[in-house]
ModelCIF file with pLDDT and N, C-alpha, C, O atoms, coordinates in Angstrom:
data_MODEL
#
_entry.id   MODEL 
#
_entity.id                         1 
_entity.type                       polymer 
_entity.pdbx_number_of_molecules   1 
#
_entity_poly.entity_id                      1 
_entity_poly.type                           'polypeptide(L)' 
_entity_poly.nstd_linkage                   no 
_entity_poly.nstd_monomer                   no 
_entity_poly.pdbx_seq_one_letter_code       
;(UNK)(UNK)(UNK)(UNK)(UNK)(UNK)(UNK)(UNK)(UNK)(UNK)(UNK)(UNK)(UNK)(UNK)(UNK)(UNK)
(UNK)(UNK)(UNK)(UNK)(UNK)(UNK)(UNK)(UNK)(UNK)(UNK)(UNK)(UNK)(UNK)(UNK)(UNK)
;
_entity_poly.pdbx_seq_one_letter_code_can   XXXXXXXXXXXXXXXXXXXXXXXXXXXXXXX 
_entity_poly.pdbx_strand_id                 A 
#
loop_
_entity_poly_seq.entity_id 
_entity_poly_seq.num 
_entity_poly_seq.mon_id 
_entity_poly_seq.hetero 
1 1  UNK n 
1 2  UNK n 
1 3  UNK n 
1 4  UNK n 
1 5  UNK n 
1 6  UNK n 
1 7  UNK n 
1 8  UNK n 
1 9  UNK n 
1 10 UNK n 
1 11 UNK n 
1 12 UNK n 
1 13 UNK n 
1 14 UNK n 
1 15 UNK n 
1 16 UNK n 
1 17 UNK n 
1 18 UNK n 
1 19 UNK n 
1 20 UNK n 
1 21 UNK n 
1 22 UNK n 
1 23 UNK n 
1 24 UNK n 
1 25 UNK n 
1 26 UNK n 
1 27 UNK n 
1 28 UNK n 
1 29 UNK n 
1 30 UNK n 
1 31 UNK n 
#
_struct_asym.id          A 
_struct_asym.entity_id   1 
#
loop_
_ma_qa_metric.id 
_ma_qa_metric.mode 
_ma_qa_metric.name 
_ma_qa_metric.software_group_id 
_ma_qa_metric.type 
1 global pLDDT . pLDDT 
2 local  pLDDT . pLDDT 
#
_ma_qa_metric_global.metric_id      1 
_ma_qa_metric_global.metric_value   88.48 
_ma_qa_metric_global.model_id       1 
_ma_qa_metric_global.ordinal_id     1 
#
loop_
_ma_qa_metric_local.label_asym_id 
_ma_qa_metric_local.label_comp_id 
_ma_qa_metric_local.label_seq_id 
_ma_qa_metric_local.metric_id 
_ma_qa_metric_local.metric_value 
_ma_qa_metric_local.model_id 
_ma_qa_metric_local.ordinal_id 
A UNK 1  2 81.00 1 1  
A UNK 2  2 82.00 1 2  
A UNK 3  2 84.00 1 3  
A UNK 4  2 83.00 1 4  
A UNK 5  2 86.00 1 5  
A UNK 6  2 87.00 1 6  
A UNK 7  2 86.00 1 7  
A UNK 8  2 88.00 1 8  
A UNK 9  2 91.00 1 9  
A UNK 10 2 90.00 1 10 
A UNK 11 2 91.00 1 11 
A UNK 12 2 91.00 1 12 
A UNK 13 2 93.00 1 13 
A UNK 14 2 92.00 1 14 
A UNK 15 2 93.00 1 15 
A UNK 16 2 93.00 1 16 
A UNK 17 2 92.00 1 17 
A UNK 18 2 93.00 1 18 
A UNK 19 2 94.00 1 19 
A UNK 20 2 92.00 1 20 
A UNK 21 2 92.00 1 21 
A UNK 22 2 93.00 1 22 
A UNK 23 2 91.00 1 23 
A UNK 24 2 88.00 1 24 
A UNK 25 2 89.00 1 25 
A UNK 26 2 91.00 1 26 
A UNK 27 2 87.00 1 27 
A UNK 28 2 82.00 1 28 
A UNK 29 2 83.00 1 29 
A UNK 30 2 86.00 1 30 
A UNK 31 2 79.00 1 31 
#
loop_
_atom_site.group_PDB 
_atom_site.id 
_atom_site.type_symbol 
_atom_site.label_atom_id 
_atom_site.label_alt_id 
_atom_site.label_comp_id 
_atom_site.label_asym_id 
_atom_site.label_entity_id 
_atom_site.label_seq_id 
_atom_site.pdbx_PDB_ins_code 
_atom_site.Cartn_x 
_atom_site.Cartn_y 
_atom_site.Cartn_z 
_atom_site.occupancy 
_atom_site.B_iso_or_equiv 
_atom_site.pdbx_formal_charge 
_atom_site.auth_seq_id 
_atom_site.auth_comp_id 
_atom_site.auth_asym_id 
_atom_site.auth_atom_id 
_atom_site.pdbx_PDB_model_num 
ATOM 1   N N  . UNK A 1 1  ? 7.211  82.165 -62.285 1.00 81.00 ? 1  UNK A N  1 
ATOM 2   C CA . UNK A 1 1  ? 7.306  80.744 -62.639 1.00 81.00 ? 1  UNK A CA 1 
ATOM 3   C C  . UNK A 1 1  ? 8.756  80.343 -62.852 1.00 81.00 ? 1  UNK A C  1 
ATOM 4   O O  . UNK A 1 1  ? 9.080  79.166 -62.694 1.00 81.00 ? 1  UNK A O  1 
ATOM 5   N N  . UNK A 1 2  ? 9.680  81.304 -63.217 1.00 82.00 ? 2  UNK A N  1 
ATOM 6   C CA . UNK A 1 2  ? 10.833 81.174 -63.584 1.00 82.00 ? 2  UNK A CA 1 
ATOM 7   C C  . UNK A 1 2  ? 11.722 80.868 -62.356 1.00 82.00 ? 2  UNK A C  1 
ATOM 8   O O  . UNK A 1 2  ? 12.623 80.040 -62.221 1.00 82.00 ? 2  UNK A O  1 
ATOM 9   N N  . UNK A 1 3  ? 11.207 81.773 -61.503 1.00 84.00 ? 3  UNK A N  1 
ATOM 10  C CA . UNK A 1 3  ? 12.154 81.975 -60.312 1.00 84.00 ? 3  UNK A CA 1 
ATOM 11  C C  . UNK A 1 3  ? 11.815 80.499 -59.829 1.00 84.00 ? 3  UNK A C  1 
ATOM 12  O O  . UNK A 1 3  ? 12.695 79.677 -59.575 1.00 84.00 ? 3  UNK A O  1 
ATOM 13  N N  . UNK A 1 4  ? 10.800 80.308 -59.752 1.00 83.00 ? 4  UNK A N  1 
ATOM 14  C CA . UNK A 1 4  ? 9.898  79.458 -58.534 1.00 83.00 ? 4  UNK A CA 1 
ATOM 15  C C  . UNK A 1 4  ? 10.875 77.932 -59.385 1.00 83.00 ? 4  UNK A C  1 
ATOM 16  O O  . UNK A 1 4  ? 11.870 77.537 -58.777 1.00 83.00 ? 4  UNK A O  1 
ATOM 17  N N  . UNK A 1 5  ? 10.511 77.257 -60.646 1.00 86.00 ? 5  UNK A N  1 
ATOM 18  C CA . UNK A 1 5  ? 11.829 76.514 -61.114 1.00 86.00 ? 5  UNK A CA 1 
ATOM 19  C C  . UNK A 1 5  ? 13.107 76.558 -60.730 1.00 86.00 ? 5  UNK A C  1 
ATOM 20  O O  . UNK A 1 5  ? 13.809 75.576 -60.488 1.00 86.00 ? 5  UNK A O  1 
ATOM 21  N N  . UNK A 1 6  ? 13.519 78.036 -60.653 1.00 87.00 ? 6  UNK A N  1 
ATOM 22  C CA . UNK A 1 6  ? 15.014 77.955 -60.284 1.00 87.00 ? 6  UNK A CA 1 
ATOM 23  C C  . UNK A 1 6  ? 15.237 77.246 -58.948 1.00 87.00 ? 6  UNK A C  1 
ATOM 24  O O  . UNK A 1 6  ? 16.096 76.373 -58.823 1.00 87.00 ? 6  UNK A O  1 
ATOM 25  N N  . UNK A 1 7  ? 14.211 77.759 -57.667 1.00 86.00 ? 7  UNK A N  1 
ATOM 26  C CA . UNK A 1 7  ? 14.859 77.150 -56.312 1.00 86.00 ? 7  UNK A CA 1 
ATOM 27  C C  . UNK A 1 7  ? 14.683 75.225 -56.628 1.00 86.00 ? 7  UNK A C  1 
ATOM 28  O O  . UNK A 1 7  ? 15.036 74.444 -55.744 1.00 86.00 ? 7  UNK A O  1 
ATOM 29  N N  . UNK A 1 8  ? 14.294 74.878 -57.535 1.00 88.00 ? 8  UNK A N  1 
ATOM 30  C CA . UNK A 1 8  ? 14.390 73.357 -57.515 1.00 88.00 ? 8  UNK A CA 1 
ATOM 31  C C  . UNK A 1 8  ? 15.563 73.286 -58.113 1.00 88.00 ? 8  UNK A C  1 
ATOM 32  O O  . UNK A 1 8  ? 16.326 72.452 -57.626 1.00 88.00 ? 8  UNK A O  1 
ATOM 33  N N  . UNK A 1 9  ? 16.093 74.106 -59.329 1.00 91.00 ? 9  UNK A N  1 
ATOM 34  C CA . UNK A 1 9  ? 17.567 73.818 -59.732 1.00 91.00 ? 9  UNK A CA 1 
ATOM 35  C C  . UNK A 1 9  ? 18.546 73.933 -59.092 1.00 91.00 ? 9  UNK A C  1 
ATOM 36  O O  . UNK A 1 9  ? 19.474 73.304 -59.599 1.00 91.00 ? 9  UNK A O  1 
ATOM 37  N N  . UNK A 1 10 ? 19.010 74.854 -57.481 1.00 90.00 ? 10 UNK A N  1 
ATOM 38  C CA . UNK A 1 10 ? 19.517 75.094 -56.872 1.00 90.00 ? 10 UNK A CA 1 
ATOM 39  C C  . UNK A 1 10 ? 19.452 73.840 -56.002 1.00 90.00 ? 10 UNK A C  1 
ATOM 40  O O  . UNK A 1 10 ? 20.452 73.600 -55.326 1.00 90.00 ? 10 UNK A O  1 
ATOM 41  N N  . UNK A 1 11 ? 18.459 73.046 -55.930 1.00 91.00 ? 11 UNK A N  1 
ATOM 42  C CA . UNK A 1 11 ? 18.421 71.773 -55.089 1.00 91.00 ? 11 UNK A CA 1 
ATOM 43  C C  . UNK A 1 11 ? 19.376 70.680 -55.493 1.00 91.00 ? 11 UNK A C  1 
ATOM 44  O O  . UNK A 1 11 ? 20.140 69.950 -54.861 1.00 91.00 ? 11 UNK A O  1 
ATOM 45  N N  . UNK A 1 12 ? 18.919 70.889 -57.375 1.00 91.00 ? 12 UNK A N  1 
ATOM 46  C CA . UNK A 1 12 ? 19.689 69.852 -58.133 1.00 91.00 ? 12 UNK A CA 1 
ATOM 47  C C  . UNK A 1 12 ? 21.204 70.125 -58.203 1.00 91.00 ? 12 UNK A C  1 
ATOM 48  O O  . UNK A 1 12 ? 22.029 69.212 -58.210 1.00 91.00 ? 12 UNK A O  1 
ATOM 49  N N  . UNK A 1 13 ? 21.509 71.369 -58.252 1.00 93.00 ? 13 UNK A N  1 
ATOM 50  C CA . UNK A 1 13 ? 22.975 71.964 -58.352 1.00 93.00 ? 13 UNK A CA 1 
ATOM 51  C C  . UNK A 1 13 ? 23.634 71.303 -56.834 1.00 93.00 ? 13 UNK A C  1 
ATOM 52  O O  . UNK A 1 13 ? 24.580 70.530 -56.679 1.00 93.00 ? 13 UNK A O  1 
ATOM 53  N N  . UNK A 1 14 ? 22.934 71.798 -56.053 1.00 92.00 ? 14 UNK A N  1 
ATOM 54  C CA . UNK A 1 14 ? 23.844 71.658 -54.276 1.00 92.00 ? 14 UNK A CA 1 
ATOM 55  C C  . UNK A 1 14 ? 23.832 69.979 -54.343 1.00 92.00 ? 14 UNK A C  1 
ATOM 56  O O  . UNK A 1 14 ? 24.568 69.447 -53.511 1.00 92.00 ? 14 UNK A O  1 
ATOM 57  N N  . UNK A 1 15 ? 22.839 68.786 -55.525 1.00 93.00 ? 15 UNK A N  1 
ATOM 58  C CA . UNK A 1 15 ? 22.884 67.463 -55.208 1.00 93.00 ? 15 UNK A CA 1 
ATOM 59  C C  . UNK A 1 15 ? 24.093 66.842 -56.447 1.00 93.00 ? 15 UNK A C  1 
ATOM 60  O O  . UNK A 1 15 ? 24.724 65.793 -56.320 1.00 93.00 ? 15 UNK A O  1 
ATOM 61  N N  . UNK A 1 16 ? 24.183 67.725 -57.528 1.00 93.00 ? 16 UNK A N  1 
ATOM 62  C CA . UNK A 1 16 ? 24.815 67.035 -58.740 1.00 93.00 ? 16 UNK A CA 1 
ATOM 63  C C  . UNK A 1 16 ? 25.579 67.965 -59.000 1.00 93.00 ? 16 UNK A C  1 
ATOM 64  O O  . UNK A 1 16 ? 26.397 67.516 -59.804 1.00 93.00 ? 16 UNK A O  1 
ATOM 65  N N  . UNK A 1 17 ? 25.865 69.368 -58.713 1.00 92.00 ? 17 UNK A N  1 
ATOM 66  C CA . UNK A 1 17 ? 26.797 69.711 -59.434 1.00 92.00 ? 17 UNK A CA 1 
ATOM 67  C C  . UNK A 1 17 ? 25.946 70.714 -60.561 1.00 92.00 ? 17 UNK A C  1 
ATOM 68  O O  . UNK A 1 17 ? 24.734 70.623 -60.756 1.00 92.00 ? 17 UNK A O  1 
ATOM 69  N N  . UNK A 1 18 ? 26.700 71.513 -61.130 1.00 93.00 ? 18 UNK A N  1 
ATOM 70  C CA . UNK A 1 18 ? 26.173 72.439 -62.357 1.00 93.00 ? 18 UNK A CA 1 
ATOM 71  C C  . UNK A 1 18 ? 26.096 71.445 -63.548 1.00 93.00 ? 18 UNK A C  1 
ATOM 72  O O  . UNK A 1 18 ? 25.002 71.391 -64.110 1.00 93.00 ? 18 UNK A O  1 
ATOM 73  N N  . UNK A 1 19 ? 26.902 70.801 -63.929 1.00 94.00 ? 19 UNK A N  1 
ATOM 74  C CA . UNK A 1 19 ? 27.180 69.919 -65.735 1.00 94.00 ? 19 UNK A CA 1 
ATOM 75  C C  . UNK A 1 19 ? 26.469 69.053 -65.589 1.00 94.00 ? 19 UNK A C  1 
ATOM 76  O O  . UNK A 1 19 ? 25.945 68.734 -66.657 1.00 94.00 ? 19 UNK A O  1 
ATOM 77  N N  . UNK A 1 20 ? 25.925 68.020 -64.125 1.00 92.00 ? 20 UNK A N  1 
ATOM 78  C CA . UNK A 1 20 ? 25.281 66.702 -64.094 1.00 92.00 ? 20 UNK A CA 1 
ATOM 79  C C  . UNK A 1 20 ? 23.617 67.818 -64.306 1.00 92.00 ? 20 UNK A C  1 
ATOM 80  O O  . UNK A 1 20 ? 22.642 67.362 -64.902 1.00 92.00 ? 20 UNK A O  1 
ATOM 81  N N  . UNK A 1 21 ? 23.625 68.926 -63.832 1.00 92.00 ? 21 UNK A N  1 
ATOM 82  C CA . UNK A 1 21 ? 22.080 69.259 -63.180 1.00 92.00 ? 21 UNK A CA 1 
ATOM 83  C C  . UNK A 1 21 ? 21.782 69.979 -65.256 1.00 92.00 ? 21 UNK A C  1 
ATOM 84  O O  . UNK A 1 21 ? 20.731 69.981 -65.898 1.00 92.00 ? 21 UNK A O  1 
ATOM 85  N N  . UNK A 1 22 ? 22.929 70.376 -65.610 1.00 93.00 ? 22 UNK A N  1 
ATOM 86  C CA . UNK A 1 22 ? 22.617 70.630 -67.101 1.00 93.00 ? 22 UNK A CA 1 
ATOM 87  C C  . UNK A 1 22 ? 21.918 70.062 -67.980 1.00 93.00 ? 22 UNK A C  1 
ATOM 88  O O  . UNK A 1 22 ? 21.134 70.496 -68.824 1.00 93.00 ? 22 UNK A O  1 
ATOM 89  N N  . UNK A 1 23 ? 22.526 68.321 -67.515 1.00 91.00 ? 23 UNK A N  1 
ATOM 90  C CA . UNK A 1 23 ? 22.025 67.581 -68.130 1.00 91.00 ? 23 UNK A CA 1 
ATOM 91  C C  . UNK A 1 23 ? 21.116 67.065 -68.064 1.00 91.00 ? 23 UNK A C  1 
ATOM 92  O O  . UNK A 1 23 ? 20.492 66.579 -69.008 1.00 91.00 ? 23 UNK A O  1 
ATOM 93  N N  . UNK A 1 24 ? 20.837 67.051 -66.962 1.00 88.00 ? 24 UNK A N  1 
ATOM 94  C CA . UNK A 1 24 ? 19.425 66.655 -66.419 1.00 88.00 ? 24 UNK A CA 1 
ATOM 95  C C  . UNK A 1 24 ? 18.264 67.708 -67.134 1.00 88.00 ? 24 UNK A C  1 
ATOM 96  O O  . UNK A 1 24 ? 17.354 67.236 -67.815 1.00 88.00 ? 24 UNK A O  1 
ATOM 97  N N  . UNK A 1 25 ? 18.361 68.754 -66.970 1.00 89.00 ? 25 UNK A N  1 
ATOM 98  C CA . UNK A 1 25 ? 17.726 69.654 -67.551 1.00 89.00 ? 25 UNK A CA 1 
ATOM 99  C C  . UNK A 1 25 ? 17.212 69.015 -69.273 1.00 89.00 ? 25 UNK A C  1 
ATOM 100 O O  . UNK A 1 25 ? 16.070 68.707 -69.611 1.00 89.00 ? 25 UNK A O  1 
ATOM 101 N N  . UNK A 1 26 ? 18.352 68.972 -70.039 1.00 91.00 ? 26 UNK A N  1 
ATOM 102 C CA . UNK A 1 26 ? 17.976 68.570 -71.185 1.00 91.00 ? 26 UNK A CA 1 
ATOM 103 C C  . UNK A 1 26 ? 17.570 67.224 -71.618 1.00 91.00 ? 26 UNK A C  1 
ATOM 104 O O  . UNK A 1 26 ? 17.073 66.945 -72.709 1.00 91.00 ? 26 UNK A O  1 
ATOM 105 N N  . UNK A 1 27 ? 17.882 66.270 -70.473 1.00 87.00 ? 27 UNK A N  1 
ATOM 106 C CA . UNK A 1 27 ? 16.700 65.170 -70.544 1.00 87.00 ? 27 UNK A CA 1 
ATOM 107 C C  . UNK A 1 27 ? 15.306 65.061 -70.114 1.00 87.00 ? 27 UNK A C  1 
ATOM 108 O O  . UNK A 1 27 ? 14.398 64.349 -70.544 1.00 87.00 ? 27 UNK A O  1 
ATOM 109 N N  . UNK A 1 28 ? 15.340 65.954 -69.138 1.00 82.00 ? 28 UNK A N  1 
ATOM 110 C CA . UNK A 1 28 ? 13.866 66.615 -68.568 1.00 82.00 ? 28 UNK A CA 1 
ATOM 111 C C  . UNK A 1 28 ? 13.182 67.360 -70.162 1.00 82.00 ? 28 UNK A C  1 
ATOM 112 O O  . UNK A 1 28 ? 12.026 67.276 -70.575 1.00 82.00 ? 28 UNK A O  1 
ATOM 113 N N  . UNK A 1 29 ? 13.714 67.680 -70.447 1.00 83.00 ? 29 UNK A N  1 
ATOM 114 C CA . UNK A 1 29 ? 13.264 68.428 -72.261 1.00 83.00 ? 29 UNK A CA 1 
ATOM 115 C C  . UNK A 1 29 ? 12.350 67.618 -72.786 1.00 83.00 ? 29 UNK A C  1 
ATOM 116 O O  . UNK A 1 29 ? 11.120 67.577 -72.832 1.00 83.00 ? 29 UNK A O  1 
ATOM 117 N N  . UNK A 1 30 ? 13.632 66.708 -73.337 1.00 86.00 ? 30 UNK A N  1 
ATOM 118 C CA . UNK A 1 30 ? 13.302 65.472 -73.770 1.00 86.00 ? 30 UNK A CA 1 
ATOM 119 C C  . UNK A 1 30 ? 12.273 64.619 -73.475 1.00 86.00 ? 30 UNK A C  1 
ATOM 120 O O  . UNK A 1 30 ? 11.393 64.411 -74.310 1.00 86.00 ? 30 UNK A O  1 
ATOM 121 N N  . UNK A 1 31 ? 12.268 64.275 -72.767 1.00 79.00 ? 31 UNK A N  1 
ATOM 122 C CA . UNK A 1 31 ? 11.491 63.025 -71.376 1.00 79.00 ? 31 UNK A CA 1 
ATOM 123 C C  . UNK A 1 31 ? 10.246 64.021 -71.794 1.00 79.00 ? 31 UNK A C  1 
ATOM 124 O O  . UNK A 1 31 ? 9.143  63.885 -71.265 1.00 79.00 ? 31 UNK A O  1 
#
């Protein structure tokens, strides 16, 4: 499950960057 998340973060990284896709992450938390 972990891995299978990661290839969508690798989507978000190659679209935003590592710090924008961070953040996203912790509004995804949030949200």
């Amino acid at each position: 499950k972990y891995l299978y998340i990661s290839l969508y973060r690798l989507h978000q990284i190659a679209l935003h960057g590592y710090i924008n896709t961070a953040l996203t992450m912790i509004v995804g938390r949030i949200n």
